[in-house]
N, C-alpha and C. Protein backbone atom coordinates (compact mmCIF):
# COMPACT_ATOMS: atom_id res chain seq x y z
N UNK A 1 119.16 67.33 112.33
CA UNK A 1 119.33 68.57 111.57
C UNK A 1 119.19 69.76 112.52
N UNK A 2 119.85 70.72 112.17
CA UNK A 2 120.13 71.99 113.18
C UNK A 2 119.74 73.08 112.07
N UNK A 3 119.01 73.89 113.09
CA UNK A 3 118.44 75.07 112.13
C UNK A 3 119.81 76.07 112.05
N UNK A 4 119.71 76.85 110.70
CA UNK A 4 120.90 77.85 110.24
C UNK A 4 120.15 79.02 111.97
N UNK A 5 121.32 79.97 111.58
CA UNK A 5 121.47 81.21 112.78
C UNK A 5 120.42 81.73 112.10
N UNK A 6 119.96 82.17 110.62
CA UNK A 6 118.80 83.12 110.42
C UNK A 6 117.68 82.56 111.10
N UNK A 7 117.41 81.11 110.68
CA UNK A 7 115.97 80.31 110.55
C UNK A 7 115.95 80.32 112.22
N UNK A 8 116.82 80.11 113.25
CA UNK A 8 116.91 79.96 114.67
C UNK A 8 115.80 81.49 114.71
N UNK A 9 116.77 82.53 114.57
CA UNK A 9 116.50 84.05 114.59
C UNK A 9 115.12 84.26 114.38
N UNK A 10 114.75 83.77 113.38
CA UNK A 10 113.55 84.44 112.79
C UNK A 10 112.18 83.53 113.29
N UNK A 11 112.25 82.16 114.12
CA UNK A 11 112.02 81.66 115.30
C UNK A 11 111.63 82.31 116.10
N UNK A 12 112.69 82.76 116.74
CA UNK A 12 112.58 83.73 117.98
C UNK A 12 111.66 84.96 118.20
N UNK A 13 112.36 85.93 116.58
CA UNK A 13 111.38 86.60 116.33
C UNK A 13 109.16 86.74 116.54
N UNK A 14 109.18 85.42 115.62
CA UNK A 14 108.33 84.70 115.44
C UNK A 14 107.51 84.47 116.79
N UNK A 15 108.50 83.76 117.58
CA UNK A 15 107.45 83.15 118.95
C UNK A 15 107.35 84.60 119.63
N UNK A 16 108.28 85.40 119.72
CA UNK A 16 108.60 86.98 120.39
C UNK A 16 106.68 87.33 120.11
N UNK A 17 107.07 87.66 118.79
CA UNK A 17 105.56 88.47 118.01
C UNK A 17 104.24 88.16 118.31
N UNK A 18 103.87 86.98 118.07
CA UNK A 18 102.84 86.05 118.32
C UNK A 18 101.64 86.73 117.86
N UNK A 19 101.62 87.40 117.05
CA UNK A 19 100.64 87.70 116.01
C UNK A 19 101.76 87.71 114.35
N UNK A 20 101.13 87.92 113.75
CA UNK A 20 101.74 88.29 111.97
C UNK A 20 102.54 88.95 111.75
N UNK A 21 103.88 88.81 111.30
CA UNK A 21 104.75 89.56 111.06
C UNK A 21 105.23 90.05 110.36
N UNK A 22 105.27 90.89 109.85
CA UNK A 22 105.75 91.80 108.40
C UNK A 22 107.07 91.45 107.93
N UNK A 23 107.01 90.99 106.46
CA UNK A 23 108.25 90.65 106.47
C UNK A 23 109.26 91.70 106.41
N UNK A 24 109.12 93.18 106.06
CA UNK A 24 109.89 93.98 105.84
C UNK A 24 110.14 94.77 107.37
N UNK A 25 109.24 94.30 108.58
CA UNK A 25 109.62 94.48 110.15
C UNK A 25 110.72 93.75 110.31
N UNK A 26 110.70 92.32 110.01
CA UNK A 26 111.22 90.90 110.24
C UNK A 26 112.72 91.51 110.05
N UNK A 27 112.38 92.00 108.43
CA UNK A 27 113.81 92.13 107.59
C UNK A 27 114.90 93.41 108.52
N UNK A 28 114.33 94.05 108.78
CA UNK A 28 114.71 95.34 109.37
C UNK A 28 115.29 94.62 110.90
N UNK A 29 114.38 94.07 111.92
CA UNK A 29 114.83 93.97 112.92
C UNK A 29 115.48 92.51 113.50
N UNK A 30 116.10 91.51 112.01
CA UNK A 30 116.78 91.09 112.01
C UNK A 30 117.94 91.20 111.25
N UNK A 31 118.01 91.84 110.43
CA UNK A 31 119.14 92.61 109.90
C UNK A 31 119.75 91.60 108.42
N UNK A 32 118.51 91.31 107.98
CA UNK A 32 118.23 90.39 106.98
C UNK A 32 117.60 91.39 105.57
N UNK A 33 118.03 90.31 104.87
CA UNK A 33 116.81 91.04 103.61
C UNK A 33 116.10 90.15 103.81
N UNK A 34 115.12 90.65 102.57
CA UNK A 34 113.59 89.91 102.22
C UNK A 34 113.85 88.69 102.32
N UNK A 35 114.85 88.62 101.17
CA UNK A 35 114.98 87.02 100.67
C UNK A 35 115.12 86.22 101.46
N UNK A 36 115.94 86.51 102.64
CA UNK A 36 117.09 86.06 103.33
C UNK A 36 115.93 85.76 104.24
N UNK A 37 114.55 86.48 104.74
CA UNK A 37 113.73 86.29 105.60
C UNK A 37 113.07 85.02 104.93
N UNK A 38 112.61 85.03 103.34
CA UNK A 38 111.81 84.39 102.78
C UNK A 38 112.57 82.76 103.22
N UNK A 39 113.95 82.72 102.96
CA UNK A 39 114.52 81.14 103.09
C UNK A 39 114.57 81.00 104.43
N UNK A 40 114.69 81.60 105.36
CA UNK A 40 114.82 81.69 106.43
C UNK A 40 113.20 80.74 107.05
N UNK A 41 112.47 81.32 106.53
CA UNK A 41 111.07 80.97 106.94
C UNK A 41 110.72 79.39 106.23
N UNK A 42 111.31 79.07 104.69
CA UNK A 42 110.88 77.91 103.98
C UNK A 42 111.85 76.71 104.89
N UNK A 43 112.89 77.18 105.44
CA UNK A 43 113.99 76.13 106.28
C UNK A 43 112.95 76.06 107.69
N UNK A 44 112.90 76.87 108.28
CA UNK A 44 112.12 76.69 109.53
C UNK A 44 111.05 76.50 109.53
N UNK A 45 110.02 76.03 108.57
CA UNK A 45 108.86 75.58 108.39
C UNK A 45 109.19 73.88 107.73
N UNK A 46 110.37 73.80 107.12
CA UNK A 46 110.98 72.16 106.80
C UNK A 46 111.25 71.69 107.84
N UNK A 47 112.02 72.24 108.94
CA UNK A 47 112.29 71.84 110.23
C UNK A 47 111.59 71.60 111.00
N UNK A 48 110.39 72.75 110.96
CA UNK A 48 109.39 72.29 112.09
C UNK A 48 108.16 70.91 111.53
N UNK A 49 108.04 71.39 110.13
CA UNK A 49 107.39 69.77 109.69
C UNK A 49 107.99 68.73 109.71
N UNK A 50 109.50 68.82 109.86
CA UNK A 50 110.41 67.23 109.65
C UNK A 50 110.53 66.81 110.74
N UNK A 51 110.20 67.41 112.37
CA UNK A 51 110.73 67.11 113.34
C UNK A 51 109.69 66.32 114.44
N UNK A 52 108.53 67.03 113.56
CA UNK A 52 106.73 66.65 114.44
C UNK A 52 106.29 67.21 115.17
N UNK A 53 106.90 68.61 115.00
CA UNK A 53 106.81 69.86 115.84
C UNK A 53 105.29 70.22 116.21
N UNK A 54 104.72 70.98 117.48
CA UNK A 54 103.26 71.07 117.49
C UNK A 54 103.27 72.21 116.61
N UNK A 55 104.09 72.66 116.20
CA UNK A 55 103.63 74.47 115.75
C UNK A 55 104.50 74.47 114.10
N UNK A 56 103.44 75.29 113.61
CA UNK A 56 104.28 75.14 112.30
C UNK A 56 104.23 76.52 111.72
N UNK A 57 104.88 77.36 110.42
CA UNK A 57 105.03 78.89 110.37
C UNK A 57 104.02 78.83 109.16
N UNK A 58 103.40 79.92 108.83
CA UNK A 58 102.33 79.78 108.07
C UNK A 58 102.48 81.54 107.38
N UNK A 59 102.72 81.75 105.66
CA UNK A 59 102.60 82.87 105.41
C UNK A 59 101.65 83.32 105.10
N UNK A 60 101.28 84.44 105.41
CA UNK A 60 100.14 85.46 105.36
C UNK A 60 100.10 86.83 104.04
N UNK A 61 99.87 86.72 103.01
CA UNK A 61 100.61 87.77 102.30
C UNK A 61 101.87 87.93 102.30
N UNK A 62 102.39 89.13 102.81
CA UNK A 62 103.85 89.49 103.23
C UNK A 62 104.20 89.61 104.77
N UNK A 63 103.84 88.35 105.28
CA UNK A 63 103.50 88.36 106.63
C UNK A 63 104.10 87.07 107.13
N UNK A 64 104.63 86.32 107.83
CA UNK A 64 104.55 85.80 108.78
C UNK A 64 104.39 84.98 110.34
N UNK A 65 103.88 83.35 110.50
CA UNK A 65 103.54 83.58 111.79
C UNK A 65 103.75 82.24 112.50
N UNK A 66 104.11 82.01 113.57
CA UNK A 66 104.23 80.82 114.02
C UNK A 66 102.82 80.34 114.66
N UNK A 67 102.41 79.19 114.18
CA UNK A 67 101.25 78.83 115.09
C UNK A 67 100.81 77.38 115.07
N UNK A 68 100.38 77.26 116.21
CA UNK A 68 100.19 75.73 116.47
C UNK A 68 99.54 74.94 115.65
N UNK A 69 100.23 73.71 115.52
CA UNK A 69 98.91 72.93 114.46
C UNK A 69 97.76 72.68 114.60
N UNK A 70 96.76 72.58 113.37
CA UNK A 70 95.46 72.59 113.92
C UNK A 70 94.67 71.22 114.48
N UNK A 71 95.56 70.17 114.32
CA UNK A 71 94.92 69.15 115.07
C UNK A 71 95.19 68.75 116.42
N UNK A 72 95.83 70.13 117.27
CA UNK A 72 96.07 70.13 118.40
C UNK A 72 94.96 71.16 119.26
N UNK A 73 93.92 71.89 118.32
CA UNK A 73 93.02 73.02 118.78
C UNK A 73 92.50 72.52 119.57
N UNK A 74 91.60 71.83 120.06
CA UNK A 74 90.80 70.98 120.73
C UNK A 74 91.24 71.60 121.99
N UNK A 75 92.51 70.79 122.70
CA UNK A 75 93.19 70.80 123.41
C UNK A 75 93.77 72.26 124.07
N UNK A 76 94.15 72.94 123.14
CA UNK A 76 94.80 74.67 123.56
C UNK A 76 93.69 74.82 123.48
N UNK A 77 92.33 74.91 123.38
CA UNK A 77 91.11 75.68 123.59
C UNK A 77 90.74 75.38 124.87
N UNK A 78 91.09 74.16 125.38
CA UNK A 78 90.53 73.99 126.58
C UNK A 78 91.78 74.12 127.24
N UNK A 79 92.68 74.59 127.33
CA UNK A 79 93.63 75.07 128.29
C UNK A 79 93.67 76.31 128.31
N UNK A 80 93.05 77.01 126.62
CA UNK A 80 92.98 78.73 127.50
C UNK A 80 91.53 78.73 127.53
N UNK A 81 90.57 77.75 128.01
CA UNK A 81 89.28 78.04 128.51
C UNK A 81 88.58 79.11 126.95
N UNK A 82 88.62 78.38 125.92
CA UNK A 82 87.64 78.99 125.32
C UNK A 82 86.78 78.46 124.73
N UNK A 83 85.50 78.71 124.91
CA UNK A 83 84.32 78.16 123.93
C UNK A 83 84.71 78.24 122.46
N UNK A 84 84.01 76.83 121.70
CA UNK A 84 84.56 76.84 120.44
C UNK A 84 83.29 78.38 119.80
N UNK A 85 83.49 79.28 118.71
CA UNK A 85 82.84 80.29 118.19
C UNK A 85 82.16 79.54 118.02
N UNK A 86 80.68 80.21 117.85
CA UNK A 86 79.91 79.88 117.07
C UNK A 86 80.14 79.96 115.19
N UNK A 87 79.77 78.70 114.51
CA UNK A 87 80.21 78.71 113.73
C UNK A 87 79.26 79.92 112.71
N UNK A 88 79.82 80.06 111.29
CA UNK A 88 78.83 81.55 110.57
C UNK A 88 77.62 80.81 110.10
N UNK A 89 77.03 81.81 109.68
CA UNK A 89 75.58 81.23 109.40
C UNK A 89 75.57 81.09 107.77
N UNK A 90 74.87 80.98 106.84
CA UNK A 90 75.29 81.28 105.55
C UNK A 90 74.95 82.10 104.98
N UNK A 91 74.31 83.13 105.61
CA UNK A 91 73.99 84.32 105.51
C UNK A 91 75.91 84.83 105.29
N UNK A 92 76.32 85.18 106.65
CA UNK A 92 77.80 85.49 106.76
C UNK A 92 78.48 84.72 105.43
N UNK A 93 78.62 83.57 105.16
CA UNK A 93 79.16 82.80 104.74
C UNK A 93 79.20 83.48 103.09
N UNK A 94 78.10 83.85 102.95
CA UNK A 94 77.36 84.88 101.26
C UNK A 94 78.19 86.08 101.53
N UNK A 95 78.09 86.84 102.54
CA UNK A 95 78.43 88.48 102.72
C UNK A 95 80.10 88.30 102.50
N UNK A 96 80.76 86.70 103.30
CA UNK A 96 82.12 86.83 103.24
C UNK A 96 83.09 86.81 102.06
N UNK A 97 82.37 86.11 100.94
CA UNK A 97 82.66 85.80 100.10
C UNK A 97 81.87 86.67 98.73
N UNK A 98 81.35 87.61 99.09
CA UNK A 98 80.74 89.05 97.80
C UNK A 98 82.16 89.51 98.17
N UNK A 99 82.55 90.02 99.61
CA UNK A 99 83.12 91.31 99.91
C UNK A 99 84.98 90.51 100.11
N UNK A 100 85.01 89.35 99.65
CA UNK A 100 86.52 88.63 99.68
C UNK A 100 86.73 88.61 97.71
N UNK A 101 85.64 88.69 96.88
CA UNK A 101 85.95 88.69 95.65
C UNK A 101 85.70 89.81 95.02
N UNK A 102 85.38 90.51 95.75
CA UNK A 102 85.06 92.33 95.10
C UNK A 102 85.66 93.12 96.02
N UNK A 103 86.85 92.95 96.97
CA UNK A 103 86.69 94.26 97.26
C UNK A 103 87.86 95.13 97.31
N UNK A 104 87.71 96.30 98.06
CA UNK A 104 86.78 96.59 98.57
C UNK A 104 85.58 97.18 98.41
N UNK A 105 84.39 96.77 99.06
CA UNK A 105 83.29 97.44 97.94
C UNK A 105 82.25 97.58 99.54
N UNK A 106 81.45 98.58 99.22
CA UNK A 106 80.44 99.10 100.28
C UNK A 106 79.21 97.70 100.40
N UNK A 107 78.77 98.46 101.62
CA UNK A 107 77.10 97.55 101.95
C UNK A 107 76.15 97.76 101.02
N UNK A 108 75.87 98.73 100.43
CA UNK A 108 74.96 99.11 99.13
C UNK A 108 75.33 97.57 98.44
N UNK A 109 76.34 97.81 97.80
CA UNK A 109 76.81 96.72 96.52
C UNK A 109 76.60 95.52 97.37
N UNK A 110 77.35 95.12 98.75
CA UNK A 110 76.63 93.69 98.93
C UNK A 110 75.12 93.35 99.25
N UNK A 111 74.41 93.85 99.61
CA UNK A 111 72.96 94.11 99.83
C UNK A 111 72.30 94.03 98.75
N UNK A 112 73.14 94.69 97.05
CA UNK A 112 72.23 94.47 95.75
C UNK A 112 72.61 93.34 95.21
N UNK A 113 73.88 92.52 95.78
CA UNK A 113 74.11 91.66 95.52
C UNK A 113 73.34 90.21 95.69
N UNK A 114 73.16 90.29 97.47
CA UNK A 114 72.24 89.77 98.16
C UNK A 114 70.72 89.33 98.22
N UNK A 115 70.33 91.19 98.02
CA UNK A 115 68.88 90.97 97.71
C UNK A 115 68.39 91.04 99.00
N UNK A 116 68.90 91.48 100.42
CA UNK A 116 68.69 91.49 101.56
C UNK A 116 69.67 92.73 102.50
N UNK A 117 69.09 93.09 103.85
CA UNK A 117 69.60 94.06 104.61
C UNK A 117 70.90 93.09 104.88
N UNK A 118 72.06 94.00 104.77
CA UNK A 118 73.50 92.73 105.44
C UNK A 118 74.09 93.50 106.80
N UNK A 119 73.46 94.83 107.31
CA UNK A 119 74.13 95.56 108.57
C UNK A 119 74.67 94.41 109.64
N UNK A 120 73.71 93.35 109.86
CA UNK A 120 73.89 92.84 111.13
C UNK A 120 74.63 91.68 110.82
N UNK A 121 74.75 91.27 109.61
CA UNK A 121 76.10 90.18 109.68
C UNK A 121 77.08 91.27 108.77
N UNK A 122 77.28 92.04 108.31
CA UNK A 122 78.24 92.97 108.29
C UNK A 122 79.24 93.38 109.57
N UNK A 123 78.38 93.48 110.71
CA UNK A 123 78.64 94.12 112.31
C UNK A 123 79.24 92.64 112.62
N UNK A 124 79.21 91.66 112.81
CA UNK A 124 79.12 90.32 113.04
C UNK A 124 80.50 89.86 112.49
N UNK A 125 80.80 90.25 111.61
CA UNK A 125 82.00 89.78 110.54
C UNK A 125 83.24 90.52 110.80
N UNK A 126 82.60 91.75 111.07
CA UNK A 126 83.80 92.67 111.50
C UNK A 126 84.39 92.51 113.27
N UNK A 127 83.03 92.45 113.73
CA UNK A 127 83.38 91.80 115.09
C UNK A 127 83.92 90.69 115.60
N UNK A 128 84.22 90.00 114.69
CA UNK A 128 84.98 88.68 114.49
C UNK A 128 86.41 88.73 114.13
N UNK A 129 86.53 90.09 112.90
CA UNK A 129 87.91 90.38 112.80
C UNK A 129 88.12 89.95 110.63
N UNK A 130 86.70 88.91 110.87
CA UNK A 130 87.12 88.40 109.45
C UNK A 130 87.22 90.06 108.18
N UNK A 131 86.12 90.95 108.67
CA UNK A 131 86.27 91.94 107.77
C UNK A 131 86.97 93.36 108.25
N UNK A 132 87.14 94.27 107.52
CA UNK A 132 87.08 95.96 108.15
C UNK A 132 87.09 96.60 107.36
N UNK A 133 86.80 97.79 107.64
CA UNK A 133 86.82 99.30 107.32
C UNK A 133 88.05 99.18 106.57
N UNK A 134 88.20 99.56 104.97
CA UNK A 134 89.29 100.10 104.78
C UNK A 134 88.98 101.59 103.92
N UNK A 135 88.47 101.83 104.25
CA UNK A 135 88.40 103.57 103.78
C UNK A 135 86.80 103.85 103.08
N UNK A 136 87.15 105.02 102.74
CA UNK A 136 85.57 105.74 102.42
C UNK A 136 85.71 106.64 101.00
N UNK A 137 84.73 106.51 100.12
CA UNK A 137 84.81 106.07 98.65
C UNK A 137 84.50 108.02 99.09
N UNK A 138 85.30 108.46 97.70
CA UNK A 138 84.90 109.97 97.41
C UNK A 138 83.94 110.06 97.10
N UNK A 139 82.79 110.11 97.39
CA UNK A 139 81.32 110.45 96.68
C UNK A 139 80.42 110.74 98.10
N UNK A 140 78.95 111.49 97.67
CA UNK A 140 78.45 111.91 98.07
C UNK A 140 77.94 110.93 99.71
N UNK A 141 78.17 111.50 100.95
CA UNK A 141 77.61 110.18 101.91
C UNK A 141 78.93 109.36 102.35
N UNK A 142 80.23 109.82 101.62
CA UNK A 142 81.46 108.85 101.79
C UNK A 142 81.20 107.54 102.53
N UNK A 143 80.58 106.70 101.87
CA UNK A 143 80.44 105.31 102.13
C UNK A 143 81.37 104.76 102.65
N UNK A 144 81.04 103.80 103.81
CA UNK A 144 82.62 103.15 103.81
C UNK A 144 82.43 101.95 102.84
N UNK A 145 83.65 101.32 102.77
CA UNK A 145 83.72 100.28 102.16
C UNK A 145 85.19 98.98 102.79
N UNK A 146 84.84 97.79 102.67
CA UNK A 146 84.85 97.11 103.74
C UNK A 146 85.94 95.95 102.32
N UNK A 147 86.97 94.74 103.06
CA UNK A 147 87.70 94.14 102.82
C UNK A 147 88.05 93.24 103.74
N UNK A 148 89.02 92.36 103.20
CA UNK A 148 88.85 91.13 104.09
C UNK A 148 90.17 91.62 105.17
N UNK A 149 90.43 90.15 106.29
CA UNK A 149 91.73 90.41 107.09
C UNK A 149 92.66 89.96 106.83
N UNK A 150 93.78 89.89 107.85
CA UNK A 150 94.40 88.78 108.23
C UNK A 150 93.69 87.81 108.71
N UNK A 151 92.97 87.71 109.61
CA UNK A 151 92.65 86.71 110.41
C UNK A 151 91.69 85.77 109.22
N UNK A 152 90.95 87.02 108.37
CA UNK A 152 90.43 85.92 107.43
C UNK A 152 91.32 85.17 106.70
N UNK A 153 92.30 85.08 106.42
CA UNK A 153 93.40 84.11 105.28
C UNK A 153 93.98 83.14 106.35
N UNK A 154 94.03 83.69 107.36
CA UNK A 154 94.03 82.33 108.57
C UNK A 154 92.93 81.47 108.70
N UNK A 155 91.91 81.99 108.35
CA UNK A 155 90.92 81.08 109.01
C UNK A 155 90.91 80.17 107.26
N UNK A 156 90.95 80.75 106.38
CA UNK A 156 90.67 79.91 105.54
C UNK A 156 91.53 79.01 105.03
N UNK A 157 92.96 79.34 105.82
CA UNK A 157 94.13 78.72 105.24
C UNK A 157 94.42 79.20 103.84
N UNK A 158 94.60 80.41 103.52
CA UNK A 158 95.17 81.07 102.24
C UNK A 158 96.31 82.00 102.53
N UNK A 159 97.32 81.81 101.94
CA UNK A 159 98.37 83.08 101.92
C UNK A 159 97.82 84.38 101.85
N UNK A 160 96.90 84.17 100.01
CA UNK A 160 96.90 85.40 100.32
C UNK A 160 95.11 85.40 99.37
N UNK A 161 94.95 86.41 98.96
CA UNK A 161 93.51 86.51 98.29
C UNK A 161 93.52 85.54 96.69
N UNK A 162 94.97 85.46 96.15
CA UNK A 162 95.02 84.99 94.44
C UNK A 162 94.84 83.23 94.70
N UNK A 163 94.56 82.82 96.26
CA UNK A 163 94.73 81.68 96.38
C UNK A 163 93.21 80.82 96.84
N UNK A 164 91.93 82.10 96.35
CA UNK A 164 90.86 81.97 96.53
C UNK A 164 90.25 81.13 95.27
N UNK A 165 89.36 80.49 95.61
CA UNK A 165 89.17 79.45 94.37
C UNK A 165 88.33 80.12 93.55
N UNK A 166 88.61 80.13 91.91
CA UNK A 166 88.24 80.50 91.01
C UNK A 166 86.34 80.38 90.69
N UNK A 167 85.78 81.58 90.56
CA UNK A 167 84.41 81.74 90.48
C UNK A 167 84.04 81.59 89.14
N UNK A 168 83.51 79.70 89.14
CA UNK A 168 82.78 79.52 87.50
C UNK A 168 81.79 80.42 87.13
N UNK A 169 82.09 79.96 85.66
CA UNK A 169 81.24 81.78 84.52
C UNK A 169 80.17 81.21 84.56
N UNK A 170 78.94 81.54 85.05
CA UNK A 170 78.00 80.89 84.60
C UNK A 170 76.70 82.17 84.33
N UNK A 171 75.29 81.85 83.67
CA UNK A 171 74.41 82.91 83.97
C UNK A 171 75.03 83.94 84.97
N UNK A 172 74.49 83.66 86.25
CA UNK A 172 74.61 84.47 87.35
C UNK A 172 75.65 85.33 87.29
N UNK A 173 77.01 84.86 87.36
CA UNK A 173 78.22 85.61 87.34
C UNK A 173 78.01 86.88 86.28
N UNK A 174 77.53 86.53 85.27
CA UNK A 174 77.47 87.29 83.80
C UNK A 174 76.58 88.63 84.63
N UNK A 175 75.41 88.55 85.35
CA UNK A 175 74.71 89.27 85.69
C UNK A 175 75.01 90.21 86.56
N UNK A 176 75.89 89.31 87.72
CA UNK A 176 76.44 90.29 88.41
C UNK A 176 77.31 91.09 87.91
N UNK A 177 77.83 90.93 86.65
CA UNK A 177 78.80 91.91 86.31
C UNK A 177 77.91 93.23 86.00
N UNK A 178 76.40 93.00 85.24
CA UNK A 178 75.70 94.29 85.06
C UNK A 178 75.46 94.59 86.46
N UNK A 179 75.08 93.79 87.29
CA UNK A 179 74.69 95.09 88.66
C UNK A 179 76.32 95.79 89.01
N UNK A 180 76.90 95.15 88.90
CA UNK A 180 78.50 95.85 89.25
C UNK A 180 78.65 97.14 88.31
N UNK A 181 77.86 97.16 87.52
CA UNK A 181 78.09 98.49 86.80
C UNK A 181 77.03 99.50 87.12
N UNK A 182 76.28 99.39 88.02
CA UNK A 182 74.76 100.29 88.15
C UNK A 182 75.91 101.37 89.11
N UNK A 183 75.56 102.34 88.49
CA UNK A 183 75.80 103.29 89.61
C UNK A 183 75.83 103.97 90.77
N UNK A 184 73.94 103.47 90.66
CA UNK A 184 73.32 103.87 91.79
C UNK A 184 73.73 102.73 92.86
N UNK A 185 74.36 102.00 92.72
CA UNK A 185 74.68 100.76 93.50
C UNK A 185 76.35 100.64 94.10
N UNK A 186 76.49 101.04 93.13
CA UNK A 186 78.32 101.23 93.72
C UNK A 186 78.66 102.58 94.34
N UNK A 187 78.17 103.67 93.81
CA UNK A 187 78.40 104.60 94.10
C UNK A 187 79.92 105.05 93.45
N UNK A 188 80.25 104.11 92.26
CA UNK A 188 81.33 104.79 91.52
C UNK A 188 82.25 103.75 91.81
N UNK A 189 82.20 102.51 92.55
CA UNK A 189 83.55 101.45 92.73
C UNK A 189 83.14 100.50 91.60
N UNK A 190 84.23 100.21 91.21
CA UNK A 190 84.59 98.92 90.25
C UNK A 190 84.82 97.62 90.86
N UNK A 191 84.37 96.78 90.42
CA UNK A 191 84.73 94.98 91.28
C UNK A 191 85.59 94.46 90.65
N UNK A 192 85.70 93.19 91.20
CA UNK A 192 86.72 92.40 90.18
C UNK A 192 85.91 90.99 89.81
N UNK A 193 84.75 91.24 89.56
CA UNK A 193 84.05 89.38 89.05
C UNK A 193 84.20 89.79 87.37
């Protein structure tokens, strides 16, 4: 089987980029539409799984990306000489997952969430890439308030956030919905539990 001229194209593109690619960049600087990017990508991801390819295309939101399979990491880690990360602690593991199902929402709200200081796996998370800064809430002190990445939906293997597994109702959940409403705690943001 021979890949069509788009799916070749958008290949190229692809290995060119070597980070995430927008599909509406993609669309533009291959002279494609959306769609045309979208089949483009489901053919060249059939191709590269039908063939036993090391690298396979993986979507990101509205994003795109070529990248190696993961039961070849081992191996590319020790050819670009990198120590495996240290893995998160579950401290991180709590902070990643308040601020991946609420957000974006400030350190106040994960901290009342918590029940603990979160600055230093806050700093930790972002330094990793899994979180960031996405803006600062109108209110007094303009808080920032923080959201997940790209790199986080890579690491977890999710397209996109709707592909996060559903949070059973139980006591707890019910409760957090009243601290989600304290004021003094949000500083005026709404969640989504």
């Amino acid at each position: 089987m021979r890949l069509s001229k788009n799916a070749a194209l958008l290949e190229a593109l692809l290995f060119a980029s070597g980070e995430p690619a927008d599909k509406a960049r993609l669309s533009l600087s291959a002279g494609l539409s959306e769609d045309e990017i979208d089949e483009a990508a489901a053919e060249l991801a059939a191709f590269l799984n039908g063939c036993g390819c090391g690298v396979g295309v993986i979507r990101l939101d509205d994003k795109y990306q070529l990248v190696s399979l993961e039961q070849y990491a081992e191996q590319i880690r020790a050819l670009l000489d990198k120590k495996r990360g240290a893995p998160l602690s579950n401290a991180a593991f709590e902070v990643l997952a308040v601020i991946a199902y609420n957000q974006p929402v400030t350190k106040a709200f994960v901290e009342q969430v918590r029940g603990v200081d979160c600055s230093g796996v806050i700093g930790t998370l972002t330094r990793r890439g899994l979180i960031e800064e996405k803006g600062r809430l109108d209110l007094p002190g303009r808080p920032l308030v923080y959201g997940t990445t790209d790199v986080f939906l890579r690491c977890f293997s999710l397209s996109d956030l709707a592909d996060l597994p559903q949070i059973p109702k139980n006591e707890e959940t019910e409760s957090l919905k009243s601290v989600n409403k304290d004021p003094s705690v949000l500083d005026g943001q709404e969640s989504m539990l």
